[in-house]
N, C-alpha and C. Protein backbone atom coordinates (compact mmCIF):
# COMPACT_ATOMS: atom_id res chain seq x y z
N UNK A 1 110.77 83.75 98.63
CA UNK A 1 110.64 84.33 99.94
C UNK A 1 111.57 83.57 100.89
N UNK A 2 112.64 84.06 102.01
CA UNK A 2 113.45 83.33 102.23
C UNK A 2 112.77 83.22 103.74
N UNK A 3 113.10 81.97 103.87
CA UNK A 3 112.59 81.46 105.10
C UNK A 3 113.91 81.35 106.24
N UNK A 4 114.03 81.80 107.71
CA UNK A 4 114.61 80.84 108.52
C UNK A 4 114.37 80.35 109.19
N UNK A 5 115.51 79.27 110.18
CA UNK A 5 115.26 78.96 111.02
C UNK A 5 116.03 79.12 112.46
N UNK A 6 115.49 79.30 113.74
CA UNK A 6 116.63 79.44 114.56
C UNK A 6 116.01 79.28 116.08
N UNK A 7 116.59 79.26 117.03
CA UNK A 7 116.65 78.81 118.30
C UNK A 7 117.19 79.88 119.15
N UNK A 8 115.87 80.33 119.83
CA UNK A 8 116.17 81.44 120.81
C UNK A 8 117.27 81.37 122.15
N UNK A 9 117.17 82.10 123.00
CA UNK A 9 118.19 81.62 124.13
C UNK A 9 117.75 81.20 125.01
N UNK A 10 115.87 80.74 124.82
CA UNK A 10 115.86 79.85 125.82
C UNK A 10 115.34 78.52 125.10
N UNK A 11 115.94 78.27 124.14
CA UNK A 11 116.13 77.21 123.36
C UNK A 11 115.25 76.74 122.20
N UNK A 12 114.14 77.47 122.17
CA UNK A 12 112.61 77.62 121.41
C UNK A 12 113.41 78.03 120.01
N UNK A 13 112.78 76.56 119.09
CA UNK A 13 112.78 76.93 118.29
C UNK A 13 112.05 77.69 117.17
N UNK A 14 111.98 79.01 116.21
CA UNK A 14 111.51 79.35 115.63
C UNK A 14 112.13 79.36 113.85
N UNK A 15 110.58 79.85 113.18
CA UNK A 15 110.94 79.93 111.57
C UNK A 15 110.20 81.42 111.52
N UNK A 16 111.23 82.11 110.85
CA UNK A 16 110.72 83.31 110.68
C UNK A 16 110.51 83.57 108.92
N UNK A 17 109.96 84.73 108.42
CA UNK A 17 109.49 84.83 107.06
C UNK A 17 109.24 86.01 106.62
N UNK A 18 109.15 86.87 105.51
CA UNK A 18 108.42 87.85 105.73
C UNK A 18 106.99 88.25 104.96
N UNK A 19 105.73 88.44 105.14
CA UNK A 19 105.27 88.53 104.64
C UNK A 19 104.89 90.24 103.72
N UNK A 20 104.33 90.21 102.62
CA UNK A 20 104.26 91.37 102.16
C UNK A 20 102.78 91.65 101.22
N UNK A 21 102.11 92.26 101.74
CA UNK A 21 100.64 92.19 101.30
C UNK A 21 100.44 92.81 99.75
N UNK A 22 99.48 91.92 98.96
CA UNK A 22 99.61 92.42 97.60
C UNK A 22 99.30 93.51 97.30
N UNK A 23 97.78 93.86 98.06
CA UNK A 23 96.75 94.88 97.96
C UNK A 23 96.19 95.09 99.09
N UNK A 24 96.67 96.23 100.01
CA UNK A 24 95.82 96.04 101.02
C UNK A 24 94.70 97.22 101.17
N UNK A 25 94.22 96.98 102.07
CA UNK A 25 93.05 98.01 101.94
C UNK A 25 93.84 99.17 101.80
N UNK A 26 92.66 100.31 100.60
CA UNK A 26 93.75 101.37 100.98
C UNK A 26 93.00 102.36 102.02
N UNK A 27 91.69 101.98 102.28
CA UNK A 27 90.73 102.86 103.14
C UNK A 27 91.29 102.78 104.29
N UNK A 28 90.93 104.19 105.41
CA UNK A 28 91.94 103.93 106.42
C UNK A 28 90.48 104.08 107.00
N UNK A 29 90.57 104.10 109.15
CA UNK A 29 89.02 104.44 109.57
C UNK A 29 89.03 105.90 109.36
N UNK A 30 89.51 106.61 109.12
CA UNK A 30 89.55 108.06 109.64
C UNK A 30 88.99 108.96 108.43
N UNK A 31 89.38 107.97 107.27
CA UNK A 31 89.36 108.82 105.80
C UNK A 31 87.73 108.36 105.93
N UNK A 32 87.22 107.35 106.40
CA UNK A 32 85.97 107.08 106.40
C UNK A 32 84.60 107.32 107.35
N UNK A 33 85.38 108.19 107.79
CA UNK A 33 84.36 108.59 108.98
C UNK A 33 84.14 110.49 108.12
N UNK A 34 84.48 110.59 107.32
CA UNK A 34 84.08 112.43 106.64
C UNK A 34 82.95 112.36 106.73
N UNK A 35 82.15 113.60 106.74
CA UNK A 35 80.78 114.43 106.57
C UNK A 35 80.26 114.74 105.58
N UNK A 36 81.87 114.36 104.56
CA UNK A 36 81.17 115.42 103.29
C UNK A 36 80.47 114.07 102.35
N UNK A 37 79.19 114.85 101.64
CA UNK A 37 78.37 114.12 101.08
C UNK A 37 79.08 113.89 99.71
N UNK A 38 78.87 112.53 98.95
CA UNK A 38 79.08 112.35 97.76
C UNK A 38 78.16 112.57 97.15
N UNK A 39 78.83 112.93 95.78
CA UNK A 39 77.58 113.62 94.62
C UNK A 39 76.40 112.96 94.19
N UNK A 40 75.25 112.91 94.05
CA UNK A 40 74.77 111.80 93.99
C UNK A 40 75.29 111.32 92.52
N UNK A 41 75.62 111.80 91.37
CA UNK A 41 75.89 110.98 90.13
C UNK A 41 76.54 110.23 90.53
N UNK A 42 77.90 110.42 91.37
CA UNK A 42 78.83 109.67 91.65
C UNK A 42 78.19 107.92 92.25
N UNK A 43 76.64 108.20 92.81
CA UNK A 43 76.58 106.98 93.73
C UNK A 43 75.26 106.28 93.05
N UNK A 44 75.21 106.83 92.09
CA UNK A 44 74.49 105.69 91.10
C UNK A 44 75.14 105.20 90.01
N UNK A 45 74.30 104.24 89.45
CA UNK A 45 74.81 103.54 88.09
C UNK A 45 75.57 102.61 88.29
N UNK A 46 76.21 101.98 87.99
CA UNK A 46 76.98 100.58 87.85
C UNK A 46 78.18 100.49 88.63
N UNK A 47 78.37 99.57 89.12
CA UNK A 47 79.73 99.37 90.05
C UNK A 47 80.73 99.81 89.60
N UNK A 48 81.58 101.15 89.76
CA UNK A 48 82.81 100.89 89.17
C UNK A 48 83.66 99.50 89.70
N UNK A 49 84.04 98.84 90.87
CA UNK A 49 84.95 98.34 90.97
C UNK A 49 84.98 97.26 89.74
N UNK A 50 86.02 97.19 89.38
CA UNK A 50 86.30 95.75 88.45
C UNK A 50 86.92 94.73 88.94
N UNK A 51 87.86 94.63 89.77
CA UNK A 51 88.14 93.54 90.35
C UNK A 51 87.21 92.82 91.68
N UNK A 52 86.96 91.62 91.44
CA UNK A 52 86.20 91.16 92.82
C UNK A 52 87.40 90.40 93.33
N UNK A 53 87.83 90.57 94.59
CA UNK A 53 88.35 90.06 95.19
C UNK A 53 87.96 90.45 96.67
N UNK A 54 88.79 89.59 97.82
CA UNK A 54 88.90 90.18 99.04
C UNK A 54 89.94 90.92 99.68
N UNK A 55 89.61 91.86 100.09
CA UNK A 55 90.60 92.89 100.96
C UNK A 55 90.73 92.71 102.16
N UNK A 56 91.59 92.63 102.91
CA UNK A 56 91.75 92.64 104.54
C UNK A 56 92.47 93.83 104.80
N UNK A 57 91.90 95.00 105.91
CA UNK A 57 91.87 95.80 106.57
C UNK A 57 92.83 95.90 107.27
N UNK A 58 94.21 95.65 107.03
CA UNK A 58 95.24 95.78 107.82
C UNK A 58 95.79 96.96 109.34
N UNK A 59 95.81 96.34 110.30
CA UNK A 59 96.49 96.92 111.46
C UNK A 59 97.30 97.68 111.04
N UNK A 60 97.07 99.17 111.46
CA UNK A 60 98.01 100.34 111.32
C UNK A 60 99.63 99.79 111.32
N UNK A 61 100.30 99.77 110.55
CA UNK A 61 102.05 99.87 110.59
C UNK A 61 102.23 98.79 109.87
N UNK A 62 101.35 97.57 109.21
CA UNK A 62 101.09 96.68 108.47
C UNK A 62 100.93 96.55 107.23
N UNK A 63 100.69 97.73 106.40
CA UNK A 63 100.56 97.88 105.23
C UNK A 63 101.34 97.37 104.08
N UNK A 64 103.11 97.76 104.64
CA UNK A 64 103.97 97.65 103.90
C UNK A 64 104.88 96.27 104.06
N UNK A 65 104.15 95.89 105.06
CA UNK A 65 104.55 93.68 105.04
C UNK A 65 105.44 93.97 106.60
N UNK A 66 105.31 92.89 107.00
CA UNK A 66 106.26 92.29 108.16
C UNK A 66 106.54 91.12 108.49
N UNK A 67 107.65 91.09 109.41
CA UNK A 67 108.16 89.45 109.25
C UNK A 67 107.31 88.54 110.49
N UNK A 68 107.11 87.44 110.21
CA UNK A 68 106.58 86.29 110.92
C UNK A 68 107.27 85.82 111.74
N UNK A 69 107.08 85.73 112.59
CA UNK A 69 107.59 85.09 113.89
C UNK A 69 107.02 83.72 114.27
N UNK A 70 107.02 81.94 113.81
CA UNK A 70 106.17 80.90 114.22
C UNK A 70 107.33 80.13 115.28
N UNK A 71 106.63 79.44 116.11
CA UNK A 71 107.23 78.65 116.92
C UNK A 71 105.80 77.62 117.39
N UNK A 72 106.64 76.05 117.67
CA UNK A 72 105.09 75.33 118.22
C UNK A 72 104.12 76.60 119.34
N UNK A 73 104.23 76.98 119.91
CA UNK A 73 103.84 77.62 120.97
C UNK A 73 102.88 78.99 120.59
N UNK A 74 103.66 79.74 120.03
CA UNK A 74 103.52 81.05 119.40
C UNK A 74 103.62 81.78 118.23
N UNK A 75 102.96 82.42 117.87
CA UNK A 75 103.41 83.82 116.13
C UNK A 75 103.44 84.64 117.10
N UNK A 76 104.52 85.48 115.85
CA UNK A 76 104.63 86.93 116.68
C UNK A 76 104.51 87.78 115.26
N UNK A 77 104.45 88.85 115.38
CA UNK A 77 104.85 90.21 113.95
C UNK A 77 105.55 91.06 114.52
N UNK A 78 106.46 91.26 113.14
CA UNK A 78 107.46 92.81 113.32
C UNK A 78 107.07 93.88 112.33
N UNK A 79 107.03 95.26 112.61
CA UNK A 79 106.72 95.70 110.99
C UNK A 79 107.22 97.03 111.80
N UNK A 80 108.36 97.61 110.91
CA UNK A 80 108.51 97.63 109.46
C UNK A 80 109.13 96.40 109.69
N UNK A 81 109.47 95.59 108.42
CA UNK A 81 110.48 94.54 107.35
C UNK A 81 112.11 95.28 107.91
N UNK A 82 112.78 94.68 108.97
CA UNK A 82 114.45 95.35 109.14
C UNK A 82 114.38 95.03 107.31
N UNK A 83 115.50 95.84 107.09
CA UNK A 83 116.56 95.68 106.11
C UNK A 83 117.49 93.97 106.41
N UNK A 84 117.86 93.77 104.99
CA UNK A 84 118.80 92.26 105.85
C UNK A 84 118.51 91.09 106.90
N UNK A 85 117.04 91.26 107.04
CA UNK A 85 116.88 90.61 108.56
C UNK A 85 117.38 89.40 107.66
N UNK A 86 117.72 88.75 106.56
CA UNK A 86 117.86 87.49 106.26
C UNK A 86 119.36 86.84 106.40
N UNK A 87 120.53 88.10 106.94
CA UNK A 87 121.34 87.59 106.64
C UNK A 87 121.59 88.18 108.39
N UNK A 88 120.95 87.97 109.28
CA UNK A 88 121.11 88.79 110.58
C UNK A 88 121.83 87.29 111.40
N UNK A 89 122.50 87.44 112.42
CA UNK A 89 123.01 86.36 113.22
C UNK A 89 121.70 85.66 114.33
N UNK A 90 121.74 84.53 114.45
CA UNK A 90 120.28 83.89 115.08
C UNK A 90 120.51 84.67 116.69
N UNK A 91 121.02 85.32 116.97
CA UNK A 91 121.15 86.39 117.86
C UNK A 91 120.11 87.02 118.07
N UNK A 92 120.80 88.08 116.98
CA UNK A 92 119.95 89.11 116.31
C UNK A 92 118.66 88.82 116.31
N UNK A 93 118.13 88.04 115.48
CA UNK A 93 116.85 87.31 114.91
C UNK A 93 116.11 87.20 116.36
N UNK A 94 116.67 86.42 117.30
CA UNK A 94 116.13 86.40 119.05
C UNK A 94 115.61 88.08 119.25
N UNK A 95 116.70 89.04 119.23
CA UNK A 95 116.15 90.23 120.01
C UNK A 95 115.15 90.73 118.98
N UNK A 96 114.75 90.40 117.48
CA UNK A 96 113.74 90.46 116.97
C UNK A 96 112.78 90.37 117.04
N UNK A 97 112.62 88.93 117.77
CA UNK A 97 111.70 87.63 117.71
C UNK A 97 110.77 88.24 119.25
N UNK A 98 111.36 89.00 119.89
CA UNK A 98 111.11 89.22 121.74
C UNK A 98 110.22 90.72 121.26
N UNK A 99 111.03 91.93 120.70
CA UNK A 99 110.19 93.04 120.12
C UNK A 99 108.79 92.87 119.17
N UNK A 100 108.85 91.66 118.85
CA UNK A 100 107.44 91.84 117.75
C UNK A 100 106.30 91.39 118.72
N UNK A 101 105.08 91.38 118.26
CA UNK A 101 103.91 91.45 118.70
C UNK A 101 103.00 90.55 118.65
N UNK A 102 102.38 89.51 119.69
CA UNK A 102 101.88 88.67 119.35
C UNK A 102 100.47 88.53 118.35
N UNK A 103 100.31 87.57 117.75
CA UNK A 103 99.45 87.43 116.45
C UNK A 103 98.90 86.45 116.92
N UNK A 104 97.70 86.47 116.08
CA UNK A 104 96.40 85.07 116.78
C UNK A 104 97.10 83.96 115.76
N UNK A 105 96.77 82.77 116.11
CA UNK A 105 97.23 81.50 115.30
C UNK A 105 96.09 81.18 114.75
N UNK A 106 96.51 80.92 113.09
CA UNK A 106 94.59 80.68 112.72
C UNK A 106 94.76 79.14 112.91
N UNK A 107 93.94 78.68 112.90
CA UNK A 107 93.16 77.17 113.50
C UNK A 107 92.85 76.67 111.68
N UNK A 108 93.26 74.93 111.50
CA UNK A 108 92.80 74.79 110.66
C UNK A 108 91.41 74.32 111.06
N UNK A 109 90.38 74.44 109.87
CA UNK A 109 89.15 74.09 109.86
C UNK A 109 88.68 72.50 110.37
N UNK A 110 87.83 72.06 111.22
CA UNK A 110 87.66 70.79 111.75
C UNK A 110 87.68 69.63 110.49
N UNK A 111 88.01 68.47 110.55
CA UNK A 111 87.78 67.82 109.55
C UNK A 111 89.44 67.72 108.50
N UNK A 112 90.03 68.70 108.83
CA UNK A 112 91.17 69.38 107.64
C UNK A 112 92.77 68.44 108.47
N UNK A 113 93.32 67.92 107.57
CA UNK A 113 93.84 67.17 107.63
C UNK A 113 95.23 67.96 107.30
């Protein structure tokens, strides 16, 4: 995954990245809000799912990965993924960095070193 780094024009430095989700939810809210009843065979008997894992519910336009925006200060997100953003001029990467959308910063856990 190629990482950069670069320095906006008001001198802030950032590392940008892109991320790309393995599995994301594929339920949307809308497909889940229907009326229509499931069969009941369908809703007994044994779990189909086979994999246990966790899913996160991705923000509409998120599905298909976007790039990271970190700086001490701030994250940001872009999505879609530009084409090339890896070989873009730290210019470029700036008027990127200003269009994407701010993102919460997760916090490490107290104690976590």
């Amino acid at each position: 995954m190629p990482l950069r780094m670069f320095r906006d024009e008001r001198g802030c430095e950032w590392r940008v990245w892109e991320v790309r989700p393995l599995r994301p939810e594929r339920r949307s809210a809308e497909r889940r809000r229907t009326t229509e009843a499931v069969a009941r065979d369908r809703r007994e008997g044994s779990d189909r799912r086979v994999l246990m894992e966790t899913r996160v519910r991705l923000l509409h336009g998120l599905a298909h990965g976007w790039l990271t925006f970190d700086s001490d200060r701030e994250k940001r997100r872009l999505a879609p993924i530009p084409a090339g953003w890896e070989l873009l001029p730290d210019r470029m990467l700036s008027l990127l960095c200003r269009e994407a959308r701010p993102a919460e910063r997760h916090r490490e856990p107290r104690g976590a070193a």
